[in-house]
N, C-alpha and C. Protein backbone atom coordinates (compact mmCIF):
# COMPACT_ATOMS: atom_id res chain seq x y z
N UNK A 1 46.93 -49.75 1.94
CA UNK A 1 47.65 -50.62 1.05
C UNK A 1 46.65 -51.35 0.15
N UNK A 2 46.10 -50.65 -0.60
CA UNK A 2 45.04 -51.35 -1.80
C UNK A 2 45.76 -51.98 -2.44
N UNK A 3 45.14 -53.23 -2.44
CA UNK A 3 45.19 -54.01 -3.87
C UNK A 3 44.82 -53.75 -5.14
N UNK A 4 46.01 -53.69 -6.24
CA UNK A 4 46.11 -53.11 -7.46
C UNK A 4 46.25 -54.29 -8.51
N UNK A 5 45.26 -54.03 -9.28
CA UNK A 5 45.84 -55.58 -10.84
C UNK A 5 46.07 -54.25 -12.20
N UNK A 6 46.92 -54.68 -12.50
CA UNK A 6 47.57 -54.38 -13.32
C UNK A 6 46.93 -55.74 -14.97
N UNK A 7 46.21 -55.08 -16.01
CA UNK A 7 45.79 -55.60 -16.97
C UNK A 7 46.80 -54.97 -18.34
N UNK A 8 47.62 -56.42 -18.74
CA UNK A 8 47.88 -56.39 -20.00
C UNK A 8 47.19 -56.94 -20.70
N UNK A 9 48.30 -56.80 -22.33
CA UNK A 9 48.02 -57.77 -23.26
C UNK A 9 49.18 -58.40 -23.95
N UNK A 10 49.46 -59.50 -23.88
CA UNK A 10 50.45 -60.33 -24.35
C UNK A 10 50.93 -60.24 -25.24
N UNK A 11 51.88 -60.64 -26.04
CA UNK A 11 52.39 -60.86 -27.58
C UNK A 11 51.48 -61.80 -28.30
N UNK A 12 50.64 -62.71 -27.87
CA UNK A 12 50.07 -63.66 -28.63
C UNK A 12 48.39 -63.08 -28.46
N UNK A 13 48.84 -61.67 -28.09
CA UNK A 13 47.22 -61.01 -28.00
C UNK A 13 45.92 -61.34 -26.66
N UNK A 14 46.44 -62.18 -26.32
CA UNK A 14 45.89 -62.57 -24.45
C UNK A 14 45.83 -61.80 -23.68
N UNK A 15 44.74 -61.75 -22.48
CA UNK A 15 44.96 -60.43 -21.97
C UNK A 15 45.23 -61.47 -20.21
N UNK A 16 45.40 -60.51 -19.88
CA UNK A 16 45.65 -60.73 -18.17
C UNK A 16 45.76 -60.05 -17.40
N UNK A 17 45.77 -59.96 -15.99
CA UNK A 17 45.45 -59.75 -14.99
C UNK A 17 47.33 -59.92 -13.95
N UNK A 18 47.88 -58.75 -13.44
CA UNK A 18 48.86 -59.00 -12.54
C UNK A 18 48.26 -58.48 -11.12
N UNK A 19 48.53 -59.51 -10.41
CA UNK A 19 47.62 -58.71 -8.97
C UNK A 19 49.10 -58.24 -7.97
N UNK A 20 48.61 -57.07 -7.51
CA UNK A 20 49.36 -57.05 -6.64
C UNK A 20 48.82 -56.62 -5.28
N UNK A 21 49.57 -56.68 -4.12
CA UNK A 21 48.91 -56.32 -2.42
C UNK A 21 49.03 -54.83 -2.35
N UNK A 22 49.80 -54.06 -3.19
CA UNK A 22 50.01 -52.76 -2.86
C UNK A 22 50.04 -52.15 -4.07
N UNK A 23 49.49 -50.52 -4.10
CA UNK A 23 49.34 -49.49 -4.91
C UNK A 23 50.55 -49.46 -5.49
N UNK A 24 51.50 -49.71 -5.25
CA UNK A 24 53.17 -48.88 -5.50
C UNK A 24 53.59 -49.49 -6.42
N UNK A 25 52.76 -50.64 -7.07
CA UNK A 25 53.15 -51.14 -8.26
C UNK A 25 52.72 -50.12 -9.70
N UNK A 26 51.84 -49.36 -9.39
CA UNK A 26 51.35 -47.72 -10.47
C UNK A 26 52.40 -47.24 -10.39
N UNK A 27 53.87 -47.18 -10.09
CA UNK A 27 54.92 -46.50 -9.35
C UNK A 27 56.20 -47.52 -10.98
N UNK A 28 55.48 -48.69 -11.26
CA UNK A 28 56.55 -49.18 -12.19
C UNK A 28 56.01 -49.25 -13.69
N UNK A 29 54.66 -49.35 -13.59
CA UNK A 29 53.92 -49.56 -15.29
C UNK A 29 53.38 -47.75 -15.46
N UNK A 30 52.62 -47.59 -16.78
CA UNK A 30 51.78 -46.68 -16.94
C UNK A 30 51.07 -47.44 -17.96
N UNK A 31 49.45 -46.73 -17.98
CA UNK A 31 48.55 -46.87 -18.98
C UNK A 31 49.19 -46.93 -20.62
N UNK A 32 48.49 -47.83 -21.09
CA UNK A 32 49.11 -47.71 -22.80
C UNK A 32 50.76 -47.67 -23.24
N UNK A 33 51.63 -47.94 -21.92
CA UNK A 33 52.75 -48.45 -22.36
C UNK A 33 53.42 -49.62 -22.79
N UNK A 34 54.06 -49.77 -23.93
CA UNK A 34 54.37 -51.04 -24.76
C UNK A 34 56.02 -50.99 -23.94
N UNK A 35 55.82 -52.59 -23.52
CA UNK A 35 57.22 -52.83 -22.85
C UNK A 35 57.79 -54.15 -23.54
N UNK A 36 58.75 -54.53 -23.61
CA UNK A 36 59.38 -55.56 -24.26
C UNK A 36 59.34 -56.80 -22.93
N UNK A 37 58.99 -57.69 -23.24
CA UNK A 37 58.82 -59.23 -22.00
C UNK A 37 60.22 -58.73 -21.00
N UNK A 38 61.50 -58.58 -21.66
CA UNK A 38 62.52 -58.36 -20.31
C UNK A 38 62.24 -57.03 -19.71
N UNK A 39 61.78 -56.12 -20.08
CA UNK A 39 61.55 -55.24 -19.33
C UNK A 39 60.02 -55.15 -18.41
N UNK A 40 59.67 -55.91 -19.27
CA UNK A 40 58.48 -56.21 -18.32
C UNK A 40 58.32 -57.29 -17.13
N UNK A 41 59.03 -58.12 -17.36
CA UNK A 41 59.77 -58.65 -16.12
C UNK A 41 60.29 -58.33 -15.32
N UNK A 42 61.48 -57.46 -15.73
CA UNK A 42 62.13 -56.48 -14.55
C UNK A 42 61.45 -55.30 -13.66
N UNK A 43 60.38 -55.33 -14.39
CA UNK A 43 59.38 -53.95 -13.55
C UNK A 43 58.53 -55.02 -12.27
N UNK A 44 58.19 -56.47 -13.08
CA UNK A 44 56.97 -57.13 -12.41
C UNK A 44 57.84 -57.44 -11.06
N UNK A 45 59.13 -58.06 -11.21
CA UNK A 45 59.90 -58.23 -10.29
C UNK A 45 60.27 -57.19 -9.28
N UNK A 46 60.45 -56.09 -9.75
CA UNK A 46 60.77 -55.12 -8.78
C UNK A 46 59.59 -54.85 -7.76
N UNK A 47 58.36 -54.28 -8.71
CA UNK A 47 57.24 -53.82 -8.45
C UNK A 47 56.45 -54.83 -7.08
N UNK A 48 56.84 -56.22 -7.72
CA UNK A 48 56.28 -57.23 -6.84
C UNK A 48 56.87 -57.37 -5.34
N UNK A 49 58.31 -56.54 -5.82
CA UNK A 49 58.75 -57.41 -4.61
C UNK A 49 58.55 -55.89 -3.30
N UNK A 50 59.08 -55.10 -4.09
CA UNK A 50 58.68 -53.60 -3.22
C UNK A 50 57.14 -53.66 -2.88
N UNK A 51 56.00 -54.35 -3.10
CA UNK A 51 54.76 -54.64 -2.77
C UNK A 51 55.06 -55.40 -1.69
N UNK A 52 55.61 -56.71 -1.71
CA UNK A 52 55.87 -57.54 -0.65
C UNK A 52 56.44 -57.14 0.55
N UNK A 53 57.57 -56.48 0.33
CA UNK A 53 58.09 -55.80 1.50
C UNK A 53 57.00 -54.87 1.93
N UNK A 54 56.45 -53.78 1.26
CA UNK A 54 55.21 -53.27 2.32
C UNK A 54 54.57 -53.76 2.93
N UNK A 55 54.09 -54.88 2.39
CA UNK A 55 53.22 -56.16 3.28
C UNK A 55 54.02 -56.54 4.50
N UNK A 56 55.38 -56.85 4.50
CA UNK A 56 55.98 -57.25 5.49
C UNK A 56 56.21 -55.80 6.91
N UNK A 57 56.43 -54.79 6.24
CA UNK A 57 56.50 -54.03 7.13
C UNK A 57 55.25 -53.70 7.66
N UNK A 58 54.33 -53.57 7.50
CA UNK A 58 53.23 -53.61 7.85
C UNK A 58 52.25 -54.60 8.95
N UNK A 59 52.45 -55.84 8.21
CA UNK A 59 52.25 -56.43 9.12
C UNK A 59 53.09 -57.52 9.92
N UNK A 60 54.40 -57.93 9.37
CA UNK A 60 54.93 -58.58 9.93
C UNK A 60 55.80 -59.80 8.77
N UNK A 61 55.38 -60.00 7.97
CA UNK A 61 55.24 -60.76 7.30
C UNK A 61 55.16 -60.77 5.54
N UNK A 62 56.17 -61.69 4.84
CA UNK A 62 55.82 -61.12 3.56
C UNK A 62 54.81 -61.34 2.55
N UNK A 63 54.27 -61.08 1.39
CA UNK A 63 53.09 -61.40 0.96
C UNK A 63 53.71 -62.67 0.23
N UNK A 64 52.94 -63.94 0.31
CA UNK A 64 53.44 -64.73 -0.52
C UNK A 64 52.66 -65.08 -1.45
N UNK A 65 51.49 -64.27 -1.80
CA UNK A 65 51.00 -63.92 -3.84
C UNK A 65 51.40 -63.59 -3.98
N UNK A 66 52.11 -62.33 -3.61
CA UNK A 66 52.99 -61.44 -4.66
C UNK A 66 54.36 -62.41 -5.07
N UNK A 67 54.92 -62.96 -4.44
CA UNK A 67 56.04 -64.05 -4.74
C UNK A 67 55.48 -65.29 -5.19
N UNK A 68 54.19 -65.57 -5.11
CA UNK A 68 53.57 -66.44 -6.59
C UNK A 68 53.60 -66.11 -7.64
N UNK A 69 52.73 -64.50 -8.03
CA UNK A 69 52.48 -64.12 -8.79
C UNK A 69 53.69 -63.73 -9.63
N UNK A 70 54.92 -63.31 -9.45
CA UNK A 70 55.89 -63.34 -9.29
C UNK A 70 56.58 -64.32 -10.52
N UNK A 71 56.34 -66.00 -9.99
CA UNK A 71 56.73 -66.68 -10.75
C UNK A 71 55.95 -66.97 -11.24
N UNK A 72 54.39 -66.84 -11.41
CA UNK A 72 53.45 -67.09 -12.96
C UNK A 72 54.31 -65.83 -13.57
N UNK A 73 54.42 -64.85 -13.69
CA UNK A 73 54.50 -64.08 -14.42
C UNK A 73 55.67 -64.42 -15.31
N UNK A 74 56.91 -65.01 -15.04
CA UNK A 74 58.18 -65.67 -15.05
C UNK A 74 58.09 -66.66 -16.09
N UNK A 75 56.83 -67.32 -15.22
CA UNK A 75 56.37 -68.92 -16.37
C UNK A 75 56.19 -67.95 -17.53
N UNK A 76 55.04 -67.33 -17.52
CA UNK A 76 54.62 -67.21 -18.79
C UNK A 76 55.39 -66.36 -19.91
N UNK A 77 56.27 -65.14 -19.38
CA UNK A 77 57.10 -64.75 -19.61
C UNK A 77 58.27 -65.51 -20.85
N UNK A 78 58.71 -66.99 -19.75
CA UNK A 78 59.31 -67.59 -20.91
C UNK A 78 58.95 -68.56 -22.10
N UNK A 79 57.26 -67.99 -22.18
CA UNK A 79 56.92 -68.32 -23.31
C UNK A 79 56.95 -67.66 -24.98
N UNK A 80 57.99 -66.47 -24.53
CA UNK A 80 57.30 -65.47 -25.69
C UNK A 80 59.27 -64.94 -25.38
N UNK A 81 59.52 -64.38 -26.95
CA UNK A 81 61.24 -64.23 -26.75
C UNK A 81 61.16 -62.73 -26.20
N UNK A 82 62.51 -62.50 -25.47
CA UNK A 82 62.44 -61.34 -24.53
C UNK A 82 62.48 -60.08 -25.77
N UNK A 83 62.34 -59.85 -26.60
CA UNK A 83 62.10 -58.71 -27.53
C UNK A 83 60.83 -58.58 -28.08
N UNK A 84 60.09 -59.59 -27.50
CA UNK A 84 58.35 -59.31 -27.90
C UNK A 84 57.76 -58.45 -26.92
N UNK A 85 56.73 -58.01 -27.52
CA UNK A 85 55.87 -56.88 -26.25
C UNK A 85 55.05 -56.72 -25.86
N UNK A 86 54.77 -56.57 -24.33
CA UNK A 86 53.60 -56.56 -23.68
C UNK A 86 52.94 -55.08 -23.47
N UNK A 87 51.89 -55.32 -23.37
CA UNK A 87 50.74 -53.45 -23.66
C UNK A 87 50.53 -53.70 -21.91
N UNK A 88 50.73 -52.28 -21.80
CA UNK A 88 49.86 -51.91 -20.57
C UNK A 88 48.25 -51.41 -21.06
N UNK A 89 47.43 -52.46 -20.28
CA UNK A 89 45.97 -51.72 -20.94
C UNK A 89 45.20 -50.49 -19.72
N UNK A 90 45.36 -51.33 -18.62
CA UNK A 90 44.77 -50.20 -17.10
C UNK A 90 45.28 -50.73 -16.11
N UNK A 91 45.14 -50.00 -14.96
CA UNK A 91 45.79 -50.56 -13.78
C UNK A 91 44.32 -49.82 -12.75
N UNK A 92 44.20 -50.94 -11.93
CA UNK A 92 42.78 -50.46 -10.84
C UNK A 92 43.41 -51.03 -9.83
């Protein structure tokens, strides 16, 4: 269960960093894909939370970065209107 960050770039041209506890988040983004903030939300959410649950089955327990990260992503999210778009730059 590697830990995977997922690097965009914002609408206001910022770049960042999404961390997640598990690989299976490569399973919701791809390289060089342009997603609109609600859809990129809806992937971070899914992605995050199907990460978390592996964590929980695994060891017992759910990840609670990924349900931080979760709501930074949320915060920042509603800084920018849901028809603006975020770049996938790489995922490691």
């Amino acid at each position: 269960m590697p830990v995977t960050h997922v690097n965009i770039e914002w609408p206001d041209h910022k770049t960042d960093q999404i961390y997640s506890p598990s690989s299976v988040i490569e399973e919701y983004f791809e390289v060089g894909a342009i997603l609109t903030i609600s859809d990129f939300l809806a992937k971070c959410n899914a992605g995050l939370s199907e990460a978390s649950e592996r964590v929980r089955l695994k060891f017992g327990y759910a990840c609670t970065s990924a349900q931080a990260e979760t709501f930074r992503i949320k915060d920042r999210c509603d800084a920018f209107k849901a028809t603006e778009n975020v770049k996938i730059l790489s995922i490691k």
